[in-house]
C-alpha atoms as a PDB file:
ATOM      1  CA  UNK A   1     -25.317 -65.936 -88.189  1.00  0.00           C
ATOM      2  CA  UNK A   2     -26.262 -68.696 -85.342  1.00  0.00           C
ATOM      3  CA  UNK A   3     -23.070 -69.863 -83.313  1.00  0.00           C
ATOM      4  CA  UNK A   4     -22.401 -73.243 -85.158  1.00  0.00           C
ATOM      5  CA  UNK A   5     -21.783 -71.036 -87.994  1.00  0.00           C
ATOM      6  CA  UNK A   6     -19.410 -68.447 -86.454  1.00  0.00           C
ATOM      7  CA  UNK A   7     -17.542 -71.408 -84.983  1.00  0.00           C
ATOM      8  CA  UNK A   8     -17.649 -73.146 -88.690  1.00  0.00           C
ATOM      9  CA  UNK A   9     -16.293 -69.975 -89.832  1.00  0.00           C
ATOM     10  CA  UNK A  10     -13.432 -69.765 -87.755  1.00  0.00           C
ATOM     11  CA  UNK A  11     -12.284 -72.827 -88.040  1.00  0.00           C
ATOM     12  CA  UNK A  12     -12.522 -72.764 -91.383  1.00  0.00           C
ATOM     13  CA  UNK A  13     -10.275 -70.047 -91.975  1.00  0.00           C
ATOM     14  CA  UNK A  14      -7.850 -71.084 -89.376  1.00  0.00           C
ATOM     15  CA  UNK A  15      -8.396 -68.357 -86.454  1.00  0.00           C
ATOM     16  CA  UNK A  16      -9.932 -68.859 -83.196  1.00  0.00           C
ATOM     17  CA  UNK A  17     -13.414 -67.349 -82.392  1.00  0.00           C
ATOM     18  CA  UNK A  18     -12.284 -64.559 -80.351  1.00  0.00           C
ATOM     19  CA  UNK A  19      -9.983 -62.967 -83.620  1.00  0.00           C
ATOM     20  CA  UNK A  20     -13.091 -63.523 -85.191  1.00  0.00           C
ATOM     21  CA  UNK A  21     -15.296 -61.398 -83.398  1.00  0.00           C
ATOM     22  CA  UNK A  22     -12.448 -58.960 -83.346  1.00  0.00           C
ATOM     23  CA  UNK A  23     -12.433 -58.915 -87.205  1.00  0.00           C
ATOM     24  CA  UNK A  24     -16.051 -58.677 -87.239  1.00  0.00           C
ATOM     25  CA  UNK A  25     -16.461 -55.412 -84.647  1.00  0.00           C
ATOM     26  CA  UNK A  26     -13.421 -54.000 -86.534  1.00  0.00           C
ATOM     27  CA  UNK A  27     -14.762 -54.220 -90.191  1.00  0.00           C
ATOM     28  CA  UNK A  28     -18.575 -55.799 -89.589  1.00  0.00           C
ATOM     29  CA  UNK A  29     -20.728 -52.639 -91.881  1.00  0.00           C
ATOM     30  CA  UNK A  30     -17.079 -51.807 -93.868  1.00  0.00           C
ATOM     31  CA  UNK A  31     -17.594 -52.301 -97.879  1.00  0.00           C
ATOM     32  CA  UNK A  32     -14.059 -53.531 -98.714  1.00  0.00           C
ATOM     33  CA  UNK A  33     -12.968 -50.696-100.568  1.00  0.00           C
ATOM     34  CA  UNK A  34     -13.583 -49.019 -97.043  1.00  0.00           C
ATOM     35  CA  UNK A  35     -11.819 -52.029 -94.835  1.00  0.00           C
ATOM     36  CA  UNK A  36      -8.797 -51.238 -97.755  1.00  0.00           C
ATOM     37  CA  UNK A  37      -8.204 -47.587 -97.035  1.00  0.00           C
ATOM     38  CA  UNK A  38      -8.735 -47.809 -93.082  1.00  0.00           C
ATOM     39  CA  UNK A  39      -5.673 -50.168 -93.257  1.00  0.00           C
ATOM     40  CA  UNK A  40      -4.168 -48.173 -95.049  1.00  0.00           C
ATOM     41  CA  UNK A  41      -4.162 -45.041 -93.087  1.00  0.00           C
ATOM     42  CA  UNK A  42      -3.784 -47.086 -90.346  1.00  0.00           C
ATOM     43  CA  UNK A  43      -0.391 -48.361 -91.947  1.00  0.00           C
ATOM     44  CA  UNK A  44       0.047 -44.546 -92.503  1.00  0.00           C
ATOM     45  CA  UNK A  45      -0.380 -43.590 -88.948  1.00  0.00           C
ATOM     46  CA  UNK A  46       2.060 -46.300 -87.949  1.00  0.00           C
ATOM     47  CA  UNK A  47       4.819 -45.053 -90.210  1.00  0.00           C
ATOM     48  CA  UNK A  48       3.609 -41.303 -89.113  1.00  0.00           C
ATOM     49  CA  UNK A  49       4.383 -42.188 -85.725  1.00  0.00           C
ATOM     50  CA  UNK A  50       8.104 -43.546 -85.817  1.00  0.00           C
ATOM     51  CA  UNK A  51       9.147 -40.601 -87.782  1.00  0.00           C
ATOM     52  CA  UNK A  52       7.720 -38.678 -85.118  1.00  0.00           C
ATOM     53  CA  UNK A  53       9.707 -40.976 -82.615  1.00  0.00           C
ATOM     54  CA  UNK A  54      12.749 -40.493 -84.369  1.00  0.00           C
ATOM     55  CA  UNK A  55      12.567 -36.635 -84.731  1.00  0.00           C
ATOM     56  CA  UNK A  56      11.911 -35.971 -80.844  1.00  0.00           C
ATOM     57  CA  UNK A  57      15.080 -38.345 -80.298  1.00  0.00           C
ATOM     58  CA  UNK A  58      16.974 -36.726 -82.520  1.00  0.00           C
ATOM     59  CA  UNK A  59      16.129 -32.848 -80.952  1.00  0.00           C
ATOM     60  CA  UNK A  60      16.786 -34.788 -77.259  1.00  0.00           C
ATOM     61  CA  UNK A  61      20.432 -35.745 -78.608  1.00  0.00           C
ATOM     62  CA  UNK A  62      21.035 -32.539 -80.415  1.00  0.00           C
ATOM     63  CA  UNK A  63      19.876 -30.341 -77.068  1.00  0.00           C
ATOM     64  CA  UNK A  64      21.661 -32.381 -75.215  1.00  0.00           C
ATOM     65  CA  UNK A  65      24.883 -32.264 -77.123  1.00  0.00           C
ATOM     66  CA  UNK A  66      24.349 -28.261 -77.610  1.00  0.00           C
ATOM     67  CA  UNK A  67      24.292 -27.958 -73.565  1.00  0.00           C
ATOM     68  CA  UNK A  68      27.350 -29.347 -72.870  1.00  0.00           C
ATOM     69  CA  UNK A  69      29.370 -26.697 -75.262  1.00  0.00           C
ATOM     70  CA  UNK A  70      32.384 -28.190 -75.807  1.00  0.00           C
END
């Protein structure tokens, strides 16, 4: 793809060159089916990852409330 087209590209779908080439590096050789599930494992992950936020807040609190003994 020369540059005029990359530039063409981008403009034509409304992002600027530099999310383009972002896009591209991410998902370049990915079928679609394959782009598909890396976003959504990736969505996964995300979701994976508060829980796990939540649950190491939640044993802070509870430790913390359990060494004060009432």
């Amino acid at each position: 793809m020369a540059d005029g087209n990359r530039k063409t590209e981008s403009h034509k779908r409304g992002i600027s060159e530099a999310a383009f080439y972002k896009y591209k590096a991410k998902f370049g050789g990915m079928d679609v089916s394959d782009a598909r599930k890396l976003k959504a494992l990736e969505d996964e992950n995300a979701k994976l990852k508060t829980l796990l936020a939540e649950t190491m807040l939640n044993n802070a609190i509870v430790k913390d409330v359990a060494s004060k003994r009432w």
